[in-house]
Protein backbone atom coordinates (compact mmCIF):
# COMPACT_ATOMS: atom_id res chain seq x y z
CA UNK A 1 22.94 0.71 59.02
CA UNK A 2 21.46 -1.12 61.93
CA UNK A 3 24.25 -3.24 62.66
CA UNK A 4 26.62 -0.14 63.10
CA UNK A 5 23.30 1.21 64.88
CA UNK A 6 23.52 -2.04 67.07
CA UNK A 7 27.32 -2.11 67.35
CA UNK A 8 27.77 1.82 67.89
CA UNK A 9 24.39 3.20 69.38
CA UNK A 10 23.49 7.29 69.34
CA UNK A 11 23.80 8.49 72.50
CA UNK A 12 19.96 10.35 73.32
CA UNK A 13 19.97 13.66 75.45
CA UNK A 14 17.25 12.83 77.92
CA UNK A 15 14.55 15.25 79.98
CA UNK A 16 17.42 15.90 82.22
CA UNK A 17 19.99 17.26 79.87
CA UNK A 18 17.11 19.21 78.00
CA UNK A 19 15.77 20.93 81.20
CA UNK A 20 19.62 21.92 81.98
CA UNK A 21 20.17 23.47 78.81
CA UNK A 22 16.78 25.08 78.83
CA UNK A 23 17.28 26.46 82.27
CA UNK A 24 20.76 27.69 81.45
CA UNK A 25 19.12 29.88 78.27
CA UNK A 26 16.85 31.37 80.76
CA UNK A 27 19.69 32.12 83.31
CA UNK A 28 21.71 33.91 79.96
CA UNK A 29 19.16 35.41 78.17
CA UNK A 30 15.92 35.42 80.44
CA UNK A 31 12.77 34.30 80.55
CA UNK A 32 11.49 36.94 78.01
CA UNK A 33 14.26 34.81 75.18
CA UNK A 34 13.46 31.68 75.41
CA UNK A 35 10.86 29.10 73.96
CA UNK A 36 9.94 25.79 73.10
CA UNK A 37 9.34 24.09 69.39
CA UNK A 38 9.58 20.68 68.69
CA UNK A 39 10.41 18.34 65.52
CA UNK A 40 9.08 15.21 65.67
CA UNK A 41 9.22 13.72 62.80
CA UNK A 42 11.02 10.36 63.34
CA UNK A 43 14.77 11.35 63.64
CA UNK A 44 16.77 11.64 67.10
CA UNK A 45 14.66 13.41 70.09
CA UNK A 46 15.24 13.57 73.24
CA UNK A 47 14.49 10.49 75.40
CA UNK A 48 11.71 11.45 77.68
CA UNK A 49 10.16 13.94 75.28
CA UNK A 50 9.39 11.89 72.35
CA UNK A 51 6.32 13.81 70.88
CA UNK A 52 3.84 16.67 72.29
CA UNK A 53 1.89 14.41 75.30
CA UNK A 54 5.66 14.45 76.89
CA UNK A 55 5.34 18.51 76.93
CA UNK A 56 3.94 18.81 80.26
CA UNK A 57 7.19 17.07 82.02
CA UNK A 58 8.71 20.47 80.67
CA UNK A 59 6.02 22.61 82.66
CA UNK A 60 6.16 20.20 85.74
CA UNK A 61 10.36 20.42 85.68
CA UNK A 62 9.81 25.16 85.43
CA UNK A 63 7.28 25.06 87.95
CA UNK A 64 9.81 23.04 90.84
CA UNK A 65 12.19 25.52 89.34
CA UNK A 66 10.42 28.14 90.57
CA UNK A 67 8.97 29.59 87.55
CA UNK A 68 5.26 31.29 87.68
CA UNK A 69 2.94 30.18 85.46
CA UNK A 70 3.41 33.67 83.78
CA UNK A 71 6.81 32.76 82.99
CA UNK A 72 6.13 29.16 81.71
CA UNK A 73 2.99 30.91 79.50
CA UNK A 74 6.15 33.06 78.31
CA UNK A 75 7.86 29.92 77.24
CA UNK A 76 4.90 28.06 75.63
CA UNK A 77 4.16 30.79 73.35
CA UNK A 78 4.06 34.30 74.59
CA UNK A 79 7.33 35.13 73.82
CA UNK A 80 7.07 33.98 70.29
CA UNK A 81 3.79 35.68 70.14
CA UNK A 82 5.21 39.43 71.08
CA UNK A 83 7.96 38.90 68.74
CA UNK A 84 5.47 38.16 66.00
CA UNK A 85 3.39 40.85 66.88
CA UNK A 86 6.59 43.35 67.39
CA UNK A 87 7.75 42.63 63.89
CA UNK A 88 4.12 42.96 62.26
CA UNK A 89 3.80 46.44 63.96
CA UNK A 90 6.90 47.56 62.43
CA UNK A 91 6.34 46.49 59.21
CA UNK A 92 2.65 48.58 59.03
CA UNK A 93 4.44 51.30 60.43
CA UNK A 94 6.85 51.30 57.72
């Protein structure tokens, strides 16, 4: 395996093709959609983002996009959080 590692490397996405594909989401399906998660447990990753200290580049790269810090509080957990909340409301109203 690590010769045809050595011989044929994976190409890595980097910070820069993560941060375009994140901003595209948010240009589709808005700021309210979208969210970060994260697997880090050993295999792939994106160069530049290799475990949770990189995580701040992310904030850094929305705020010189123009984002507020509402909106990046969106992506870091509030949307995830009123979905969560949205679907345990409707389930006790049930």
């Amino acid at each position: 395996r690590k010769a045809i590692d050595a011989k044929w490397p994976m190409p890595r996405a980097n910070l820069d093709d993560f941060m375009k594909h994140m901003l595209h989401a948010i240009e589709v399906a808005g700021i309210d959609h979208v969210g970060v998660s994260g697997d880090f447990d050993g295999g792939g990753g994106i160069a530049g983002l290799e475990d949770v200290t990189d995580y701040p580049r992310i904030t850094e790269r929305l705020i010189a996009a123009g984002y507020s810090r509402d909106d990046v509080a969106k992506v870091w957990g509030g949307n995830a959080l009123r979905v969560l909340k949205t679907a345990a409301d409707a389930r006790t109203a049930k």
